[in-house]
Every structure is written in structure tokens, then in C-alpha cells.
N, C-alpha and C. Protein backbone atom coordinates (compact mmCIF):
# COMPACT_ATOMS: atom_id res chain seq x y z
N UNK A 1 140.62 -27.85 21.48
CA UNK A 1 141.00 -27.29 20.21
C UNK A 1 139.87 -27.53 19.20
N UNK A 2 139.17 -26.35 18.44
CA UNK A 2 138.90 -26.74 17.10
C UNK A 2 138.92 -26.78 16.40
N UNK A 3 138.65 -27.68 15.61
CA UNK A 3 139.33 -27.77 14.25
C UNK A 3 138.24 -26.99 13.11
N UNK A 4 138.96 -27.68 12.19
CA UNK A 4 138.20 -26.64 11.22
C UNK A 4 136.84 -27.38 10.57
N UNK A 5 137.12 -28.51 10.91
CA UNK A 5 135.48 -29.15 10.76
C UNK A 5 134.44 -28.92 11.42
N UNK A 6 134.94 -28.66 13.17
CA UNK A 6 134.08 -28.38 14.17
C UNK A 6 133.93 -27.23 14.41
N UNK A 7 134.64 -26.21 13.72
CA UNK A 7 134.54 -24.65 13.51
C UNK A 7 133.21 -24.59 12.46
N UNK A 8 133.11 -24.85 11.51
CA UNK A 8 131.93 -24.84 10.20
C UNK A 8 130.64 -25.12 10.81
N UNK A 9 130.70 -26.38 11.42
CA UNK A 9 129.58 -26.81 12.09
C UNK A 9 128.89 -25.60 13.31
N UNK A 10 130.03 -25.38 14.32
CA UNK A 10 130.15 -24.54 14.86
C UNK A 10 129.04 -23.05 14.57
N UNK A 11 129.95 -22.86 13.24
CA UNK A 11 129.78 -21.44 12.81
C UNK A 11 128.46 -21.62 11.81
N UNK A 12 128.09 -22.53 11.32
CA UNK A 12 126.35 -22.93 11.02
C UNK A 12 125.25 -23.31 11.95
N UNK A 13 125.56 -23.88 13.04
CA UNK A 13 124.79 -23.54 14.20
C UNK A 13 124.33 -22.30 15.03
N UNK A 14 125.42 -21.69 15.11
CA UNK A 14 125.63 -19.92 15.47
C UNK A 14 124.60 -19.24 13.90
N UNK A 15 125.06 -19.42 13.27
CA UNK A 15 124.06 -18.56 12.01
C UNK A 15 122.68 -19.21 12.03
N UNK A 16 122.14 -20.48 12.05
CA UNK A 16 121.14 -21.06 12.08
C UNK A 16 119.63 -20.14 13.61
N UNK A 17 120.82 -20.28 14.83
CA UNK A 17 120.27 -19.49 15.84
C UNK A 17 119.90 -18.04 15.21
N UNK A 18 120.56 -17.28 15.27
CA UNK A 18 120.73 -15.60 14.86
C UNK A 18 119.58 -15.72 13.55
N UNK A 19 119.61 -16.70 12.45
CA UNK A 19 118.94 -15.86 11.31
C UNK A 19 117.20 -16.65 11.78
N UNK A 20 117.47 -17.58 13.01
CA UNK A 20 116.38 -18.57 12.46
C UNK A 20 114.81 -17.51 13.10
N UNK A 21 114.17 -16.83 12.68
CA UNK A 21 113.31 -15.93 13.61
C UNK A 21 112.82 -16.62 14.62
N UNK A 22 111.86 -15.85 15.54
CA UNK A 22 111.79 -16.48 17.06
C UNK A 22 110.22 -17.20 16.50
N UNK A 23 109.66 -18.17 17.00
CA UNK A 23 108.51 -18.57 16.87
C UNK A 23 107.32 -18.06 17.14
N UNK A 24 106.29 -17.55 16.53
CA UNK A 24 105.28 -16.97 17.11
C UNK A 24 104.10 -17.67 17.66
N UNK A 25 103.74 -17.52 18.41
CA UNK A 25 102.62 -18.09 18.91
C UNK A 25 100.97 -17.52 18.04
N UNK A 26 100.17 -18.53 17.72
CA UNK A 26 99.40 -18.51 16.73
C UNK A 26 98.08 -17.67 17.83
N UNK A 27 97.55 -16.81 17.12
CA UNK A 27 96.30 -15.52 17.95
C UNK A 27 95.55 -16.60 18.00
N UNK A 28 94.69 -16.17 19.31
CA UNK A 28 93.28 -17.86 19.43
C UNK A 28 92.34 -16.70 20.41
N UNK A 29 90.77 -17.04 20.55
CA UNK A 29 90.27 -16.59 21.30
C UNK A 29 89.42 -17.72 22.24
N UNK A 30 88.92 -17.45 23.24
CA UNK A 30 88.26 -18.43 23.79
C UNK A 30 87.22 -18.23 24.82
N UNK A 31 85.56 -18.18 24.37
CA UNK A 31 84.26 -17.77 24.94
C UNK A 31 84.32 -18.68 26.41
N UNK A 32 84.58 -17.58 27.28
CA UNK A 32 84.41 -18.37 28.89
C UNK A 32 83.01 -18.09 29.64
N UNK A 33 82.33 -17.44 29.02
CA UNK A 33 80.73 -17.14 29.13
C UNK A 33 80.09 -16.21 28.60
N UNK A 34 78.74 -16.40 27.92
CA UNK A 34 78.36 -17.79 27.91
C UNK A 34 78.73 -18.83 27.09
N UNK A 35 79.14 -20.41 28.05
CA UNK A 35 79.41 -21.05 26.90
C UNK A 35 78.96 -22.24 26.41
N UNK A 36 77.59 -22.20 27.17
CA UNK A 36 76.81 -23.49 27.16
C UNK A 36 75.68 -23.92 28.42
N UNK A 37 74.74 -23.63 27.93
CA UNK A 37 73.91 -24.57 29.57
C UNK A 37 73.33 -23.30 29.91
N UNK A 38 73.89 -21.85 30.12
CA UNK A 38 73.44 -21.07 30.86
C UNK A 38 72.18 -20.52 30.85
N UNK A 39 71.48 -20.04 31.41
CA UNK A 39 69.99 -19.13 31.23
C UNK A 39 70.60 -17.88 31.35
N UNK A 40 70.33 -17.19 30.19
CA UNK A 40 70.62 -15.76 30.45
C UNK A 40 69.86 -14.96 31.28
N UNK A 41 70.09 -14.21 31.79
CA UNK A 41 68.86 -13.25 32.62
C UNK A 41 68.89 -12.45 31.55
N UNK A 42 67.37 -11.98 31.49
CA UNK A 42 66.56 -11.30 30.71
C UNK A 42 66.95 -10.03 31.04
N UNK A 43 67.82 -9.29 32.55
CA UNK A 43 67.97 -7.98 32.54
C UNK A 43 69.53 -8.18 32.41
N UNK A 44 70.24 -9.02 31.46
CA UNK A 44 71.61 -8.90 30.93
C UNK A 44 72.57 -9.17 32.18
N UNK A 45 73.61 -9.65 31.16
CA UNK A 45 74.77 -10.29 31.92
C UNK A 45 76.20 -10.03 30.74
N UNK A 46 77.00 -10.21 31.23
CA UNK A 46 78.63 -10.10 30.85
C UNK A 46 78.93 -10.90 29.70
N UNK A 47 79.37 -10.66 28.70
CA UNK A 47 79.51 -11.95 27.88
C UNK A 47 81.20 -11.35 28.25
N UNK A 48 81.87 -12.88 28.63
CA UNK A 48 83.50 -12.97 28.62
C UNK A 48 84.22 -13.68 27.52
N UNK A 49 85.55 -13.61 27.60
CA UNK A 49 86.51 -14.46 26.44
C UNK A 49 87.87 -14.10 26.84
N UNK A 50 88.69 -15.18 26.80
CA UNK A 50 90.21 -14.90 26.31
C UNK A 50 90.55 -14.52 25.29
N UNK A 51 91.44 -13.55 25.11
CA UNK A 51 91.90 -13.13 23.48
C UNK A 51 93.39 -13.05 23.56
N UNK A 52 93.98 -14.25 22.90
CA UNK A 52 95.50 -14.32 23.21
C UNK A 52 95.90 -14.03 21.56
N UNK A 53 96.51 -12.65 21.61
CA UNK A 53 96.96 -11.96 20.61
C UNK A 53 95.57 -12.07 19.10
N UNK A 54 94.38 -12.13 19.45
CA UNK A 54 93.97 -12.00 18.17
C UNK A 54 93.55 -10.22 17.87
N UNK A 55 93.16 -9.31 18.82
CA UNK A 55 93.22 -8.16 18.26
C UNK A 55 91.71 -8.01 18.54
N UNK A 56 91.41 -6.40 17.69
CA UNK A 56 90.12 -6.37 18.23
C UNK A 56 89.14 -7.46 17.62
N UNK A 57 88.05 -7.14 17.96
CA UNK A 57 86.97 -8.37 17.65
C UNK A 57 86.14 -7.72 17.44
N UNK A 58 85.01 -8.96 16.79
CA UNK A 58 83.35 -9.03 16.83
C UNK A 58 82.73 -9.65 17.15
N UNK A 59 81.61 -8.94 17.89
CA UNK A 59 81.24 -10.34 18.77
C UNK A 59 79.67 -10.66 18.45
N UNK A 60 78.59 -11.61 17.93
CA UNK A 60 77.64 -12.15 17.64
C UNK A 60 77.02 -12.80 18.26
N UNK A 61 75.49 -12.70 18.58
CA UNK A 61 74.71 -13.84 18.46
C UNK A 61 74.10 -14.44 17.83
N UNK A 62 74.10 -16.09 17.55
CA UNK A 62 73.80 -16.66 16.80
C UNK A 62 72.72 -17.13 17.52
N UNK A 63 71.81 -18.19 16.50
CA UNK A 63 70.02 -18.68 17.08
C UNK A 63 70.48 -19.46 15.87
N UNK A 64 70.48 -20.80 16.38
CA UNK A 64 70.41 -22.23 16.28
C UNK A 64 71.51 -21.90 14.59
N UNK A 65 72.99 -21.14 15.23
CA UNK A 65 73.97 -21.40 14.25
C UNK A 65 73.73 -19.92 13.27
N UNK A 66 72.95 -19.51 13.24
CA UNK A 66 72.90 -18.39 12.08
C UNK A 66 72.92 -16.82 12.78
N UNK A 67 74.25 -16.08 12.41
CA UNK A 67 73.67 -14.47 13.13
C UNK A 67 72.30 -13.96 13.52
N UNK A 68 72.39 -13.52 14.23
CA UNK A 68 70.85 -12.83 14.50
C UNK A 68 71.25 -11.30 14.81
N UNK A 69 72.57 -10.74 15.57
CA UNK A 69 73.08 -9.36 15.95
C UNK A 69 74.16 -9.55 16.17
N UNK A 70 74.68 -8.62 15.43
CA UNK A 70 76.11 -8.15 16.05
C UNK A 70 76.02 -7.09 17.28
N UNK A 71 76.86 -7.21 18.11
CA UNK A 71 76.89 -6.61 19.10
C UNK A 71 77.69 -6.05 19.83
N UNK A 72 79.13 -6.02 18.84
CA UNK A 72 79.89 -5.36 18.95
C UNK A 72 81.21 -5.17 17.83
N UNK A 73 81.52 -4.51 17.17
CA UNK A 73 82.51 -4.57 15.96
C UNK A 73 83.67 -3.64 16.04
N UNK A 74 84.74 -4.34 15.97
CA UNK A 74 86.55 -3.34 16.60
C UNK A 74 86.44 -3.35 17.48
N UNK A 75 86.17 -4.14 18.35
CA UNK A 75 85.81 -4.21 20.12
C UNK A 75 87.08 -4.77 20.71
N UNK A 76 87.79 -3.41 21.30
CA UNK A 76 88.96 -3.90 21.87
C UNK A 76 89.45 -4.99 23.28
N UNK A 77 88.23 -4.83 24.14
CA UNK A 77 88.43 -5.43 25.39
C UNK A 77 88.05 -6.94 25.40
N UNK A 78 88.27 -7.68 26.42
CA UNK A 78 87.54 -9.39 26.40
C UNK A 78 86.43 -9.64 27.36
N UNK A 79 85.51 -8.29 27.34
CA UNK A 79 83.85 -8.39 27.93
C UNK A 79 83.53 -7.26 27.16
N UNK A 80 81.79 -7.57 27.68
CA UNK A 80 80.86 -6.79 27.22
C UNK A 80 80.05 -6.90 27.57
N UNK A 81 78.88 -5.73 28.90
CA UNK A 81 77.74 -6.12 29.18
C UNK A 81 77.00 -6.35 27.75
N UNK A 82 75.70 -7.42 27.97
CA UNK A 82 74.73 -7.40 27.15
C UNK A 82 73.60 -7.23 27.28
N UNK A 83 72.06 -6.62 27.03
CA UNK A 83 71.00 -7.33 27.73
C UNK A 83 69.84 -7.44 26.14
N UNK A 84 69.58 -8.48 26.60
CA UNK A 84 68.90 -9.19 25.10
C UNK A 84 67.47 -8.63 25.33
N UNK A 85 66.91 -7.42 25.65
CA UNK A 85 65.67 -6.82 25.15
C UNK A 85 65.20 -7.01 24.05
N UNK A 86 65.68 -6.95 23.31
CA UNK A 86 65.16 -6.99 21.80
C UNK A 86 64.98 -8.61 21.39
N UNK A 87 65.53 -9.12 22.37
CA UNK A 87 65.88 -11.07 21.26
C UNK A 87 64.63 -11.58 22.08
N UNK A 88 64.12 -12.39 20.71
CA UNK A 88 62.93 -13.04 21.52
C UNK A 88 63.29 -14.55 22.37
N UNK A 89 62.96 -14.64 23.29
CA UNK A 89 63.60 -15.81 24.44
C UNK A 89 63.81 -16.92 23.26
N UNK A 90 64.36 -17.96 23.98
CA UNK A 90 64.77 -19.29 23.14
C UNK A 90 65.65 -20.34 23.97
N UNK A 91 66.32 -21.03 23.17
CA UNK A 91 67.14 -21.91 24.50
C UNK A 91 67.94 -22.79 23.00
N UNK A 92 68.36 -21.97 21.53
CA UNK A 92 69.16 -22.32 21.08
C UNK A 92 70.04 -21.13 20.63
N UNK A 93 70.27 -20.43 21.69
CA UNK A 93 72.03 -18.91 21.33
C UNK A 93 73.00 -19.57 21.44
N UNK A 94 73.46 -19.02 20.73
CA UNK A 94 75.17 -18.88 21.03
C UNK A 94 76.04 -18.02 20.66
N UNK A 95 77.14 -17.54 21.19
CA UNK A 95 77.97 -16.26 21.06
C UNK A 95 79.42 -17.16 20.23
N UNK A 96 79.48 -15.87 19.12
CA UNK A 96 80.16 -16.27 18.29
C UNK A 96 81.44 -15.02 18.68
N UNK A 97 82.76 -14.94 18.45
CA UNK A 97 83.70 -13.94 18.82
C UNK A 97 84.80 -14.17 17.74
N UNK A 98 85.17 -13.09 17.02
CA UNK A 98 85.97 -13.57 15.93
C UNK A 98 86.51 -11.92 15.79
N UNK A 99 88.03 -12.11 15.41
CA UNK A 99 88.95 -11.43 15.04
C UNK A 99 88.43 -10.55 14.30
N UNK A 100 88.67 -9.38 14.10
CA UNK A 100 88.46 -8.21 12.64
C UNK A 100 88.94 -8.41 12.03
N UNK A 101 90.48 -8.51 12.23
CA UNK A 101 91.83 -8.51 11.38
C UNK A 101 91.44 -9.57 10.58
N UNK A 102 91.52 -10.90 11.24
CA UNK A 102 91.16 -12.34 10.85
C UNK A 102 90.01 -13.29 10.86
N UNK A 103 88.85 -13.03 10.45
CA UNK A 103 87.58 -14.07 10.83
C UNK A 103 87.83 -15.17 10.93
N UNK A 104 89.58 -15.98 10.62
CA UNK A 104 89.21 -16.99 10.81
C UNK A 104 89.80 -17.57 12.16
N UNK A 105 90.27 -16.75 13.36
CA UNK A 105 90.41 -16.42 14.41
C UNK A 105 89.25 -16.34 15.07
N UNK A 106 88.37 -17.31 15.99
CA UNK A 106 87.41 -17.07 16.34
C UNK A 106 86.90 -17.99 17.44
N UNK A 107 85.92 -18.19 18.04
CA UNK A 107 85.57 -18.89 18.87
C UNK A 107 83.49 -18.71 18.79
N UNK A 108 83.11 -20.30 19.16
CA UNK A 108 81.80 -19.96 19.38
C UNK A 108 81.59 -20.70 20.38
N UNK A 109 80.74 -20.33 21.66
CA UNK A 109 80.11 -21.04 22.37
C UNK A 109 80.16 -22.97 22.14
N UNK A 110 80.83 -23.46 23.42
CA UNK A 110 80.35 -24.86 23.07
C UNK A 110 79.38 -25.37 22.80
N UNK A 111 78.24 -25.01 23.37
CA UNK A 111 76.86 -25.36 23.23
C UNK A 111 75.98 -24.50 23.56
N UNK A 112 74.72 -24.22 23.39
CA UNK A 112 73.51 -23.57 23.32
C UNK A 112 73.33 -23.13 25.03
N UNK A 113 72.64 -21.30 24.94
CA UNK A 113 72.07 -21.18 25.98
C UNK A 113 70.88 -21.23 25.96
N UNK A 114 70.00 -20.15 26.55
CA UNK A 114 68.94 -19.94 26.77
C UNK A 114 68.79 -18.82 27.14
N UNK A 115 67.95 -17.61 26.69
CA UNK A 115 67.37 -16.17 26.89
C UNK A 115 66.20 -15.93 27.63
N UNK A 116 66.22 -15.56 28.93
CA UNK A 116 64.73 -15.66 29.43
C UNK A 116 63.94 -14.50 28.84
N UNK A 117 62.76 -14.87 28.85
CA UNK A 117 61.46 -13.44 28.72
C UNK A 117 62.18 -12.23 29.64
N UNK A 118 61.24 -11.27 28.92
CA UNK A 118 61.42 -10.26 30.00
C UNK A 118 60.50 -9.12 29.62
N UNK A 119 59.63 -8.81 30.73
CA UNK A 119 58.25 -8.41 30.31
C UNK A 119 58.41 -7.34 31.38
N UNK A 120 58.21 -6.36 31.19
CA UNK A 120 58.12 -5.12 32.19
C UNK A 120 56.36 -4.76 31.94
N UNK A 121 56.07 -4.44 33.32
CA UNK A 121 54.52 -3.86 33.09
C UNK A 121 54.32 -2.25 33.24
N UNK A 122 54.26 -1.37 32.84
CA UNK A 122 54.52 -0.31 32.99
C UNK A 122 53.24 0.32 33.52
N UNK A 123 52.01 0.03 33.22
CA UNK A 123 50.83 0.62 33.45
C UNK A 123 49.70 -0.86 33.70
N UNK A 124 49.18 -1.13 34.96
CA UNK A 124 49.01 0.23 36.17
C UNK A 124 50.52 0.15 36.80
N UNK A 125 50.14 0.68 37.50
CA UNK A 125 51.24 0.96 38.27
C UNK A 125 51.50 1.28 39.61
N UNK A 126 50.24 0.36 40.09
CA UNK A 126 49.69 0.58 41.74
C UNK A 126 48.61 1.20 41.73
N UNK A 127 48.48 2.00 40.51
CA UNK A 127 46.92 2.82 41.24
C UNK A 127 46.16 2.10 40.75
N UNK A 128 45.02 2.18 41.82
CA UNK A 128 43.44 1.67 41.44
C UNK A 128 42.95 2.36 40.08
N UNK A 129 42.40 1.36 39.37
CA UNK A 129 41.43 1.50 38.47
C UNK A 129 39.81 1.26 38.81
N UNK A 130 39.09 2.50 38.43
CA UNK A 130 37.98 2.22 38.73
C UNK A 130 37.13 1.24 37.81
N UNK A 131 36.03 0.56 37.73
CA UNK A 131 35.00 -0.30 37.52
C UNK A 131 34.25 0.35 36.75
N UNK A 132 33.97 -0.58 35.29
CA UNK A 132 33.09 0.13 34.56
C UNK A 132 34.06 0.87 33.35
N UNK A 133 35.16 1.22 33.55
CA UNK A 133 35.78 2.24 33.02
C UNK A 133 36.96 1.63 31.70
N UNK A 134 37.32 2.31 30.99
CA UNK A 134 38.60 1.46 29.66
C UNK A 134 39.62 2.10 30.37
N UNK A 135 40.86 1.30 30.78
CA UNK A 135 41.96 1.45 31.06
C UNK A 135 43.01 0.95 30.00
N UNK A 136 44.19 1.55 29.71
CA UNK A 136 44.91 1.18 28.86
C UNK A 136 46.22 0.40 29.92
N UNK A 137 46.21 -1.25 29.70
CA UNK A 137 47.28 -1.80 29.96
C UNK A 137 48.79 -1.82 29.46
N UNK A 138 49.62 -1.33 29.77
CA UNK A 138 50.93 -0.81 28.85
C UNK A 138 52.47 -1.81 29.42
N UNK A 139 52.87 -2.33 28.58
CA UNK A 139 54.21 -3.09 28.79
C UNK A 139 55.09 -2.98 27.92
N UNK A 140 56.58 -3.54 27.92
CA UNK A 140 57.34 -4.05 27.14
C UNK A 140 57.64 -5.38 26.96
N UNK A 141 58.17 -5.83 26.22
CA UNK A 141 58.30 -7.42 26.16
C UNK A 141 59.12 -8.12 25.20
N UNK A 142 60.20 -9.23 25.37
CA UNK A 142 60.91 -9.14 24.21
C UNK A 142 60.35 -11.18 23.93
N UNK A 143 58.86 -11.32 24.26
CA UNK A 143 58.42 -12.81 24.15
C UNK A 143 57.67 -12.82 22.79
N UNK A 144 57.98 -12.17 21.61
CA UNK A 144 57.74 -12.57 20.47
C UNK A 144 56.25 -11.72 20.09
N UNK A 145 55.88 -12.11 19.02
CA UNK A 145 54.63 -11.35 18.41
C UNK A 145 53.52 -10.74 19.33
N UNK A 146 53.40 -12.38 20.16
CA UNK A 146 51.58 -12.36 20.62
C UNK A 146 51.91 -12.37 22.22
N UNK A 147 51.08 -11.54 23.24
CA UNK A 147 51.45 -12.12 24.45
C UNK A 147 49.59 -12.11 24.74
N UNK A 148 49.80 -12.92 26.47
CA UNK A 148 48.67 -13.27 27.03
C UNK A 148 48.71 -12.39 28.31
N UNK A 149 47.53 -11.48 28.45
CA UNK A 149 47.33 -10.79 29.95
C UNK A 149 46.37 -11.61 30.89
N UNK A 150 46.89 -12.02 31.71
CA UNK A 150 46.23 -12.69 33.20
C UNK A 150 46.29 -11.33 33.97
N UNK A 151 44.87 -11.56 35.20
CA UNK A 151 44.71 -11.01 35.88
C UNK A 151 44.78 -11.36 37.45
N UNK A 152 45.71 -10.99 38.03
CA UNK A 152 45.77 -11.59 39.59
C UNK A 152 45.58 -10.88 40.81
N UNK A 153 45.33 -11.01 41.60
CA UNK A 153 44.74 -10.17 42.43
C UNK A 153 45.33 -10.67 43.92
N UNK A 154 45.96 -10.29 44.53
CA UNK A 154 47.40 -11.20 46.21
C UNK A 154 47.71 -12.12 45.71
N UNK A 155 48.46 -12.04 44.55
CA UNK A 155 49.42 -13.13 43.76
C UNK A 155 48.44 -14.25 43.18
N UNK A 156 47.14 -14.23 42.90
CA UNK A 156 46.26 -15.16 43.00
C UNK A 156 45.30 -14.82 41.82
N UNK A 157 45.64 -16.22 40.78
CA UNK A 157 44.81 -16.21 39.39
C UNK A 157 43.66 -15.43 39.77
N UNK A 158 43.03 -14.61 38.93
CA UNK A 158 41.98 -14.41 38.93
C UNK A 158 41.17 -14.63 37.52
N UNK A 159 41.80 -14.14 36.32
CA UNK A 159 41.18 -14.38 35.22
C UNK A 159 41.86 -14.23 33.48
N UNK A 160 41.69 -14.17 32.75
CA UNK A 160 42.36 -14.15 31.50
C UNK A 160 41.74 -13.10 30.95
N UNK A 161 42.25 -12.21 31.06
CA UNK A 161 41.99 -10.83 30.52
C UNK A 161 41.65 -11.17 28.75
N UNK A 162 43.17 -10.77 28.41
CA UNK A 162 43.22 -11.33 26.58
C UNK A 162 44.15 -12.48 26.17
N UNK A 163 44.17 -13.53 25.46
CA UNK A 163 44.94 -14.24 24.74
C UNK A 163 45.14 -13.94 23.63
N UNK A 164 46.94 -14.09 23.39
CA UNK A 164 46.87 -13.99 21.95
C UNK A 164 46.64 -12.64 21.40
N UNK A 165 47.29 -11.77 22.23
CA UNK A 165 47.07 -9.93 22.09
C UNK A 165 48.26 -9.63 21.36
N UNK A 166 48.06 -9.05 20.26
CA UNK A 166 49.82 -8.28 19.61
C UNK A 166 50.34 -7.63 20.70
N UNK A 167 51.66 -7.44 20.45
CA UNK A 167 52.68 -7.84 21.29
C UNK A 167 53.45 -6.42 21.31
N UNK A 168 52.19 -5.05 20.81
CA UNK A 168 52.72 -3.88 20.56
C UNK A 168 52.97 -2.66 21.68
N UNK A 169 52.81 -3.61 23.20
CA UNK A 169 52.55 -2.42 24.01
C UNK A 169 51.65 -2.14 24.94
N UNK A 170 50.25 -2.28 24.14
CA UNK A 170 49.30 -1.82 24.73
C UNK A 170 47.67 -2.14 24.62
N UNK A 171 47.29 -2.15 25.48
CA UNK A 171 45.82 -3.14 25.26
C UNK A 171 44.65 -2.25 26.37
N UNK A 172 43.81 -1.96 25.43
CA UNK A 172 42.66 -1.11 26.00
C UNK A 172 41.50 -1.85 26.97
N UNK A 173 41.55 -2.07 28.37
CA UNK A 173 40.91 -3.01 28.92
C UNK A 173 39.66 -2.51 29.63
N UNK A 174 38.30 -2.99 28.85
CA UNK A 174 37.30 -2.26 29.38
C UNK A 174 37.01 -3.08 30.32
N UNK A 175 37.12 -2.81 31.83
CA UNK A 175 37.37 -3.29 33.29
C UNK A 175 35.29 -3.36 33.71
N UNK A 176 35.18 -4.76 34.02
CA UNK A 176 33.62 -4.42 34.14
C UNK A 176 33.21 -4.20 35.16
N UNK A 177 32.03 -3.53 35.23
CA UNK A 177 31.55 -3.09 36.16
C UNK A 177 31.25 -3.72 37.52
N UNK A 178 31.44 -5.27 37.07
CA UNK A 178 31.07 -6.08 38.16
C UNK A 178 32.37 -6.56 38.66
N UNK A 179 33.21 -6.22 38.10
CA UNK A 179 34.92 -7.01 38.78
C UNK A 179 35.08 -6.33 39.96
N UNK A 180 35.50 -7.84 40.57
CA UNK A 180 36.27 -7.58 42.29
C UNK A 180 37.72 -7.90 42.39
């Protein structure tokens, strides 16, 4: 039997349930690579994350804590190939991932990676160059201002072409007449 004391109680427990809303679970994201330690390859890799209810995102790299690129903004999914052509190597990145809705929803890398070089040689390109003659050496490169051309010949030093060459491409190499 209840009474009418244990009816009230009753009937404030029952209203307490029904009005009390359901609990929400708070949006969080969480960088599962890269998230520390890694060497990036220079011809790009996946950046991953959990995104438990934060929504779309943006995703950043930082160099020793400060943006350097955004690299993706309203980005609905939890990857994204990347390939850091443009970033000059280093070994203090980190990927920053943060809510649109909410910046203060976010996640950064535990600790620092590392970006390797990445130097494509475009010219020559197998063919012989003749002796005596200006050939134009042609690359890309994302190793900063100045680069250095070595010359090797069956994988094997041969000589130091230029040091310390701007870093624009291309370098006019008058090949001497006496090189073997």
C-alpha cells in the first residue's frame, strides 16, 4: 500500500526522471597521427584523428607551436592525405585539429615530428651531356632558400658542383671540357 507520503516522493522521483534531460556527452577530438616522434615522408602521408561529436574541423600545421598552414577548413571527415612540398623540412611540427563550430574543441599533436627534404631532380634526366658545353640543372625542393649540387657518377662522390645556390630551380652548369 501507498501512502500518501510515499506517493509524493513517488510522484517527484517520476517527474525528476521525465523532466531531468538526458546527459550529453561533451564533443572531444583526438590526433592519432601524426602524434609525435614520427618522420614524415617528404612524398606525404595521412594525417588521422578521432572526432567524437565535435563536427566539422580545421586542421593546421604548426612549427615549434605557431600556424604555419591551414590545410583544411569545414573538413568533414577524420583524415586527410597531406604532402608537405611546400614546408621547409624541420623536426619541430605539429598538427593542430580544432572544431569550426568551437575552437575550443581541439586537439594538438603530443609532441613534435619531423618533415623530411624532398628534392626531385628533373633535368638531366639520363641523357648524356656533352663536355665543354652549359647545361641547365633543373629541380624542385622544399629544403629552404639555398641548396648544394654534388656531382656523382655509380653512386660515387665525384665533386661539388655549386654551394650555397638559390633554391629557385635552376642552375646553369658550364660542364668542363676536361670532366670524366
Amino acid at each position: 500500500m501507498i501512502t500518501a507520503k510515499r506517493r509524493s516522493i513517488f510522484v517527484a522521483l517520476f517527474s525528476l526522471v521525465l523532466l531531468t534531460p538526458a546527459l550529453t556527452r561533451a564533443a572531444s577530438l583526438q590526433i592519432t597521427y601524426p602524434n609525435g616522434g614520427e618522420t614524415w615522408p617528404a612524398s606525404g602521408d595521412n594525417i588521422s584523428w578521432n572526432n567524437n561529436g565535435a563536427g566539422d574541423v580545421k586542421v593546421e600545421l604548426l612549427k615549434a607551436g605557431s600556424p604555419v598552414q591551414t590545410l583544411a577548413s569545414n573538413y568533414p571527415f577524420s583524415g586527410l592525405y597531406w604532402n608537405p612540398a611546400s614546408i621547409t623540412p624541420g623536426s619541430d611540427y605539429t598538427i593542430r585539429v580544432s572544431s569550426s563550430a568551437d575552437g575550443t574543441v581541439n586537439d594538438v599533436s603530443d609532441a613534435p615530428f619531423t618533415i623530411q627534404s624532398n628534392v626531385q631532380i628533373n633535368s638531366p634526366d639520363g641523357t648524356q651531356w656533352g663536355y665543354g658545353r652549359t647545361q641547365t640543372i633543373q629541380w624542385s625542393a622544399n629544403t629552404g632558400s639555398t641548396v648544394k649540387i654534388d656531382l656523382y657518377k655509380g653512386g660515387v662522390f665525384q665533386q661539388t658542383i655549386v654551394d650555397n645556390e638559390s633554391n629557385d630551380g635552376n642552375y646553369n652548369w658550364a660542364i668542363p671540357a676536361n670532366q670524366t
